[in-house]
PDB file of N, CA and C in Angstrom:
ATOM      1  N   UNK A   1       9.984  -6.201 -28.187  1.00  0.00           N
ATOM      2  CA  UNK A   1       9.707  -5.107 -27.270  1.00  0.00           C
ATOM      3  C   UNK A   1      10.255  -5.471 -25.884  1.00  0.00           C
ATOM      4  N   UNK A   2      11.170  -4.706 -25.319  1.00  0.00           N
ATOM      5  CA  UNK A   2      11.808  -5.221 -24.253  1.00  0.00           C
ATOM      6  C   UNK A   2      10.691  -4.678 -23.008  1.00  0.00           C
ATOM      7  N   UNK A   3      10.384  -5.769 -21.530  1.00  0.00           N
ATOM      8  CA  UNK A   3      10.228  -6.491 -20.765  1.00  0.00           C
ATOM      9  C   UNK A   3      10.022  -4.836 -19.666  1.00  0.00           C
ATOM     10  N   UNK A   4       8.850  -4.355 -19.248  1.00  0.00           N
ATOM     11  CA  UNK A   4       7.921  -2.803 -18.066  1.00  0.00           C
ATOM     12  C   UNK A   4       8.955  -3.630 -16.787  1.00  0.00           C
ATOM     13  N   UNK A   5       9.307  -2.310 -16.443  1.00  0.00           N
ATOM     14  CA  UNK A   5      10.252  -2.261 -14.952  1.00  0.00           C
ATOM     15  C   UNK A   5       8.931  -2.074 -14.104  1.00  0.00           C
ATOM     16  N   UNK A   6       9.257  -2.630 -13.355  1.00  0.00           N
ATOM     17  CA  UNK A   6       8.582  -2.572 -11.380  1.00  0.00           C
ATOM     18  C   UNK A   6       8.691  -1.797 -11.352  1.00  0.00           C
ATOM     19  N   UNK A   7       8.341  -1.055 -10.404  1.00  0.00           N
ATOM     20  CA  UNK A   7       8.423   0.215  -9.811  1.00  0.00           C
ATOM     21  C   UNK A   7       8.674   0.066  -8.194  1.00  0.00           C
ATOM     22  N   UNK A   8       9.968  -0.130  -8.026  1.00  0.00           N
ATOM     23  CA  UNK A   8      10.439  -0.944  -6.724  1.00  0.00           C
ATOM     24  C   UNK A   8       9.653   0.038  -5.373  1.00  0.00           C
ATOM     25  N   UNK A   9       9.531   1.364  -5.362  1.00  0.00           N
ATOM     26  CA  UNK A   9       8.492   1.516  -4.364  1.00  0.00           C
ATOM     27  C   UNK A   9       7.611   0.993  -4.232  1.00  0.00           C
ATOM     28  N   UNK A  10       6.711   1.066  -5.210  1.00  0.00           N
ATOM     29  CA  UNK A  10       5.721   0.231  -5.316  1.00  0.00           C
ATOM     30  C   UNK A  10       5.330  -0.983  -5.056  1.00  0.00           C
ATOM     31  N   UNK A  11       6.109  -2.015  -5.145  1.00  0.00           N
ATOM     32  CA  UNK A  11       6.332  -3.394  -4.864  1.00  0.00           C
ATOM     33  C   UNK A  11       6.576  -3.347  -3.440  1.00  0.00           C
ATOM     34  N   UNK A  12       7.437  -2.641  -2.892  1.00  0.00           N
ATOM     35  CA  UNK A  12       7.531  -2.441  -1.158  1.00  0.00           C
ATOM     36  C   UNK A  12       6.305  -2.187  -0.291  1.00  0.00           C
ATOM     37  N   UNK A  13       5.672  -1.497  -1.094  1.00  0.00           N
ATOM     38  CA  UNK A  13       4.612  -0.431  -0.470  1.00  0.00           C
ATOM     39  C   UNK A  13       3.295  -1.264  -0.210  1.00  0.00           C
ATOM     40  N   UNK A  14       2.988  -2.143  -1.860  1.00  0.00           N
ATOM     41  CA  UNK A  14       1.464  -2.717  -1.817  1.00  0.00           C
ATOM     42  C   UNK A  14       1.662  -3.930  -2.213  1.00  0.00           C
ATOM     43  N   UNK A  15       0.579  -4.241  -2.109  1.00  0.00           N
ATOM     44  CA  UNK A  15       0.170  -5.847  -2.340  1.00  0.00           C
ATOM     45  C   UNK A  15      -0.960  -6.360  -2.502  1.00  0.00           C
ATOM     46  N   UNK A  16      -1.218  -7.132  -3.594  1.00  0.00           N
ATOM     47  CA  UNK A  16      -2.362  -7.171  -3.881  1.00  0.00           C
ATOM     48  C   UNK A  16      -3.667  -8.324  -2.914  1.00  0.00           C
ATOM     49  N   UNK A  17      -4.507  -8.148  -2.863  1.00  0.00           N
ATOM     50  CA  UNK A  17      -5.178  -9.010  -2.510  1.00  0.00           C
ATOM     51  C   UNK A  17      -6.042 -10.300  -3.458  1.00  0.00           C
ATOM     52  N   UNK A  18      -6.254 -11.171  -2.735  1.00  0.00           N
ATOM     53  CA  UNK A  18      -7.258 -12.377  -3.660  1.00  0.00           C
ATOM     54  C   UNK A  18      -7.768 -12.231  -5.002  1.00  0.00           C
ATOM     55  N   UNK A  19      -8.642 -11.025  -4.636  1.00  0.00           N
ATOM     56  CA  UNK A  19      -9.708 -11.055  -5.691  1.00  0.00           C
ATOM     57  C   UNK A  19      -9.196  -9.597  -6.614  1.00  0.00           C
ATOM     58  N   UNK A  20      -8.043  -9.370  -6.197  1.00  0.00           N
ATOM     59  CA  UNK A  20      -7.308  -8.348  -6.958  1.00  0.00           C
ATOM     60  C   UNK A  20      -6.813  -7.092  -6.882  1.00  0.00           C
ATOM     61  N   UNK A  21      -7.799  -6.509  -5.535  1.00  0.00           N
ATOM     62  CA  UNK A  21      -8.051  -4.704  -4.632  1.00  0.00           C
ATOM     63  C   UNK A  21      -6.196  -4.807  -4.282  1.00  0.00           C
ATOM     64  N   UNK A  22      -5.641  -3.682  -4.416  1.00  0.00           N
ATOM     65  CA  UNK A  22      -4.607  -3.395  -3.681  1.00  0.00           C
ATOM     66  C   UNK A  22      -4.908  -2.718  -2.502  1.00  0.00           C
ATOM     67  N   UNK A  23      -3.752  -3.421  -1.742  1.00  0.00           N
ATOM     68  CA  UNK A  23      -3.786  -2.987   0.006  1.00  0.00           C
ATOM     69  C   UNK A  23      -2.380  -2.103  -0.096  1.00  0.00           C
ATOM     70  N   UNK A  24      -2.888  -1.559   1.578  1.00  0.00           N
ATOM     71  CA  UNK A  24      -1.694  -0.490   1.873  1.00  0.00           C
ATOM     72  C   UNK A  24      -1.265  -0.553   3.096  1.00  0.00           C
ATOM     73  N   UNK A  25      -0.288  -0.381   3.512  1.00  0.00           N
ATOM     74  CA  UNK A  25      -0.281  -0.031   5.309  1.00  0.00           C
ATOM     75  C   UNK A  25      -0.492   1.635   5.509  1.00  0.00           C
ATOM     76  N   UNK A  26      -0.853   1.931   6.677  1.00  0.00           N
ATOM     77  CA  UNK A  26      -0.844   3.011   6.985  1.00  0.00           C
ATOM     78  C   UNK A  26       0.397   3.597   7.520  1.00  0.00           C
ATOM     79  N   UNK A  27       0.723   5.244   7.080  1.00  0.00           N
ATOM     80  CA  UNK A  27       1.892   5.811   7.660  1.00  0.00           C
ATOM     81  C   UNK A  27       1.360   6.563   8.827  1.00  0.00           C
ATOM     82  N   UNK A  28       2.481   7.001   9.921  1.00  0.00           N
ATOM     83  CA  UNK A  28       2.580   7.837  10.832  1.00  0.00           C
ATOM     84  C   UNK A  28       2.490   7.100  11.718  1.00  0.00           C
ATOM     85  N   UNK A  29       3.125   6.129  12.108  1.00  0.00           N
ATOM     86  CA  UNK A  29       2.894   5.031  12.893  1.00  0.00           C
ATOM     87  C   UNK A  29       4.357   5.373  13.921  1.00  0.00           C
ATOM     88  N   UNK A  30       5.278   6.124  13.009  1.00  0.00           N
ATOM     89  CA  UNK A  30       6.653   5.993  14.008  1.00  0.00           C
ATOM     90  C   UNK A  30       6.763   7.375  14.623  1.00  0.00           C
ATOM     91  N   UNK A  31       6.471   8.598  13.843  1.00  0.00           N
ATOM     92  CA  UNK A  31       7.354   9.916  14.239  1.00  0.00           C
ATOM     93  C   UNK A  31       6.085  10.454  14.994  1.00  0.00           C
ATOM     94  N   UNK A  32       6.760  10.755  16.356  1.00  0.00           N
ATOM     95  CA  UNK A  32       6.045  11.694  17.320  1.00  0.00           C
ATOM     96  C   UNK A  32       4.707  10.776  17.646  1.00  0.00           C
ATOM     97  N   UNK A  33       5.219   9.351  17.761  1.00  0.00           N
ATOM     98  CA  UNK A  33       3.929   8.307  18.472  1.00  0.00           C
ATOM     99  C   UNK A  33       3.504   8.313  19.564  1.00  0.00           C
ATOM    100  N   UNK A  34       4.375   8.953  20.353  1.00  0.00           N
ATOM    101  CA  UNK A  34       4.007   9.282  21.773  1.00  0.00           C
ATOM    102  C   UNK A  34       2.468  10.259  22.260  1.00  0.00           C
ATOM    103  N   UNK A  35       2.399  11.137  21.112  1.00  0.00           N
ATOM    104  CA  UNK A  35       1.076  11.963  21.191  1.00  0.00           C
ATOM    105  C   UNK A  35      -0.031  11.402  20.760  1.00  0.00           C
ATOM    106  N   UNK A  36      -0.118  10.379  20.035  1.00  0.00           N
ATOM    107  CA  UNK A  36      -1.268   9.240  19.596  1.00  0.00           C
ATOM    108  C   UNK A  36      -1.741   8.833  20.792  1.00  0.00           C
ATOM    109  N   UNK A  37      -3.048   8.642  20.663  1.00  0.00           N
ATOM    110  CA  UNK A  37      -3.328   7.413  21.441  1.00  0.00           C
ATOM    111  C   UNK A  37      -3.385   5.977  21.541  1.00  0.00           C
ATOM    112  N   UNK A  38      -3.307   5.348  21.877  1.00  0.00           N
ATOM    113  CA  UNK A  38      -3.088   4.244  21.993  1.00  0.00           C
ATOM    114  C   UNK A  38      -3.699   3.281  20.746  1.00  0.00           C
ATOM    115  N   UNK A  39      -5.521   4.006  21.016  1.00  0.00           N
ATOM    116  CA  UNK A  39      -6.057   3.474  20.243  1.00  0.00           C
ATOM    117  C   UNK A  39      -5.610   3.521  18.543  1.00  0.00           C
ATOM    118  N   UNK A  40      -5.570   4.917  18.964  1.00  0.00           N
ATOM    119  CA  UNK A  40      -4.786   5.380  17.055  1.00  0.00           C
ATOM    120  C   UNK A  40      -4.326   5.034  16.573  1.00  0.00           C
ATOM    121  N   UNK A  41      -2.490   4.536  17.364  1.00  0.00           N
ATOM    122  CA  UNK A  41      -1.806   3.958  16.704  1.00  0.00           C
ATOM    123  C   UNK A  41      -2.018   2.329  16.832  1.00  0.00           C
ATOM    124  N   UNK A  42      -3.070   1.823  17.321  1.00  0.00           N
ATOM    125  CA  UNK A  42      -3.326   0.212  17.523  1.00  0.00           C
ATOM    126  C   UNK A  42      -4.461  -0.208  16.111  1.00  0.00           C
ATOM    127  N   UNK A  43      -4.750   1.282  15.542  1.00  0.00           N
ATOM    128  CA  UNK A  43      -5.650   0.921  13.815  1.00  0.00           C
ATOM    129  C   UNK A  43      -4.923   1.510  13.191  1.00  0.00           C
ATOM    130  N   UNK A  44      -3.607   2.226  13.268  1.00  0.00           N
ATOM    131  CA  UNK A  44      -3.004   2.777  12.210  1.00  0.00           C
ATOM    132  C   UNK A  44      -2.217   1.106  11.872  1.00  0.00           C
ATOM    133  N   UNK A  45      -1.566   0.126  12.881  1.00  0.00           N
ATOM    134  CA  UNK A  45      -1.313  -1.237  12.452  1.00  0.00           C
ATOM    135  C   UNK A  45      -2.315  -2.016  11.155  1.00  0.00           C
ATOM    136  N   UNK A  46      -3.253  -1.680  11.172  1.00  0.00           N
ATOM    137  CA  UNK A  46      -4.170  -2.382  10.646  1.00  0.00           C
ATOM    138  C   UNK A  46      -4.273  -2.055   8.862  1.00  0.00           C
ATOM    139  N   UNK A  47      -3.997  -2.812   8.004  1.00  0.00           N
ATOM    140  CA  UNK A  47      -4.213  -2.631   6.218  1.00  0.00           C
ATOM    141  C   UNK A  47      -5.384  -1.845   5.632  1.00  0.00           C
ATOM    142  N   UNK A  48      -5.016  -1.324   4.897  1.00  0.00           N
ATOM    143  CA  UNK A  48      -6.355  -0.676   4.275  1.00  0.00           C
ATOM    144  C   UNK A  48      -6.660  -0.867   3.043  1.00  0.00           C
ATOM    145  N   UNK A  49      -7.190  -0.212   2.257  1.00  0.00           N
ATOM    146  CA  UNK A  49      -7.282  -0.819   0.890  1.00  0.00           C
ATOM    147  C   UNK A  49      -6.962   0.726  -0.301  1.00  0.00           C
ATOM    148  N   UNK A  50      -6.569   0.169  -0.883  1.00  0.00           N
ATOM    149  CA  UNK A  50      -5.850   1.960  -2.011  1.00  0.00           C
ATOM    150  C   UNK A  50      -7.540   2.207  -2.472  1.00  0.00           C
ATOM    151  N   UNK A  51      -7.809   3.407  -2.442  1.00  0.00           N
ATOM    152  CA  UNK A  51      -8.732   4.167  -3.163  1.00  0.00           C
ATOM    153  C   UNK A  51      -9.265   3.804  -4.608  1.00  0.00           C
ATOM    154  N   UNK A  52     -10.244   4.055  -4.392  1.00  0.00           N
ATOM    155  CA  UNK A  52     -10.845   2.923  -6.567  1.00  0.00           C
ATOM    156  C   UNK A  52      -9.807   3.867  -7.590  1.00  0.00           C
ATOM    157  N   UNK A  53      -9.627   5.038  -7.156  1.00  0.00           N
ATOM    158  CA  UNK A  53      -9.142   6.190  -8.293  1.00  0.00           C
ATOM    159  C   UNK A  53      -7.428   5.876  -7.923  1.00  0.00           C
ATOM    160  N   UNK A  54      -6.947   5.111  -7.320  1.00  0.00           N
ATOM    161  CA  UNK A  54      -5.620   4.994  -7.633  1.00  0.00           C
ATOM    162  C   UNK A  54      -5.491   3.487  -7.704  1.00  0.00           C
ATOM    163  N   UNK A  55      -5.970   2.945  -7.585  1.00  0.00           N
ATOM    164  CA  UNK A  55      -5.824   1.303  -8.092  1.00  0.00           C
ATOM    165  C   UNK A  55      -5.149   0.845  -9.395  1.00  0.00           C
ATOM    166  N   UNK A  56      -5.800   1.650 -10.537  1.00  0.00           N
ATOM    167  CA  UNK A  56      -5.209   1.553 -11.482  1.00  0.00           C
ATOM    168  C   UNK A  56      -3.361   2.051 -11.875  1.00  0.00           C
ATOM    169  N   UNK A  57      -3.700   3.236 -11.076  1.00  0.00           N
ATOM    170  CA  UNK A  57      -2.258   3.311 -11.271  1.00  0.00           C
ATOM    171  C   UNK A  57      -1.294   3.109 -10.326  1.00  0.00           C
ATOM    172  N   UNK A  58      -1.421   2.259  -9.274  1.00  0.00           N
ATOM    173  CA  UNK A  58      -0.837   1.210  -8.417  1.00  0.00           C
ATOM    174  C   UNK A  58      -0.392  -0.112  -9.095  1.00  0.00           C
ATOM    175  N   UNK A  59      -1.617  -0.476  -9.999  1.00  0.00           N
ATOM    176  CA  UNK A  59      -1.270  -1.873 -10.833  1.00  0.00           C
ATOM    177  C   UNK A  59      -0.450  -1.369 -11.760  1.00  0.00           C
ATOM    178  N   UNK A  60      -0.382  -0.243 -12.850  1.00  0.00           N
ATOM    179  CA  UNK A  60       0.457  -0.401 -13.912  1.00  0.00           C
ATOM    180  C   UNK A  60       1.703  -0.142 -13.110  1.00  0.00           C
ATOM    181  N   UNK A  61       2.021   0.245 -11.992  1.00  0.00           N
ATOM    182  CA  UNK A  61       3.293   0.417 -11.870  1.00  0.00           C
ATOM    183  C   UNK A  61       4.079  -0.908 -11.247  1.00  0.00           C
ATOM    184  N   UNK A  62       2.950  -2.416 -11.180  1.00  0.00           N
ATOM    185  CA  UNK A  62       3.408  -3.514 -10.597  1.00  0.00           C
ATOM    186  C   UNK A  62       2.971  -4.048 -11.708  1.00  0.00           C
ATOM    187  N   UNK A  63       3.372  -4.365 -13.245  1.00  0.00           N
ATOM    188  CA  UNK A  63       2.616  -4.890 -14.242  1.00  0.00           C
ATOM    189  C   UNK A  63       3.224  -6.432 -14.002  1.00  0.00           C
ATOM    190  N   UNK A  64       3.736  -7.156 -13.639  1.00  0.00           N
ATOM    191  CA  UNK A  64       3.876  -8.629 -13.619  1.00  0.00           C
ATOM    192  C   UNK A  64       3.133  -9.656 -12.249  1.00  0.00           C
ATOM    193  N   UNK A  65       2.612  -8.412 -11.117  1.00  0.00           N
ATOM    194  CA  UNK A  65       1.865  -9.019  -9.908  1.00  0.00           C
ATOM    195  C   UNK A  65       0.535  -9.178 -10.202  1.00  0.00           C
ATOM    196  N   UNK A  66      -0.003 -10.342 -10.783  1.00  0.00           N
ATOM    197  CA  UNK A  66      -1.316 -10.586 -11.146  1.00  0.00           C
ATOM    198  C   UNK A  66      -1.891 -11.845  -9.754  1.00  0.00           C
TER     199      UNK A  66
END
């Protein structure tokens, strides 16, 4: 049985953590930043964690990042 492709967005996008939760960065960080506030875009920097209901299908699309 030949060898599940990455899903090269995917691999760009997330990353898993320690104990296994996939993380995310946040978007909207570049277009029209000027109307943010400061604060906004100083926690839009900050990782978050993918939702319980897409976790799963975050991992099958990274099946070799354990």
């Amino acid at each position: 049985m030949p060898k599940q492709k990455t899903h090269s967005g995917t691999k760009k996008r997330f990353w898993l953590t320690g104990s296994g939760k996939v993380n995310r960065s946040h978007g909207g960080k570049n277009h029209k930043a000027e109307t943010k506030s400061s604060k906004r875009r100083r926690n839009l920097r900050q990782s978050t964690l993918v939702s319980s209901t897409q976790e799963n299908t975050v991992k099958n699309m990274m099946p070799y990042k354990d």
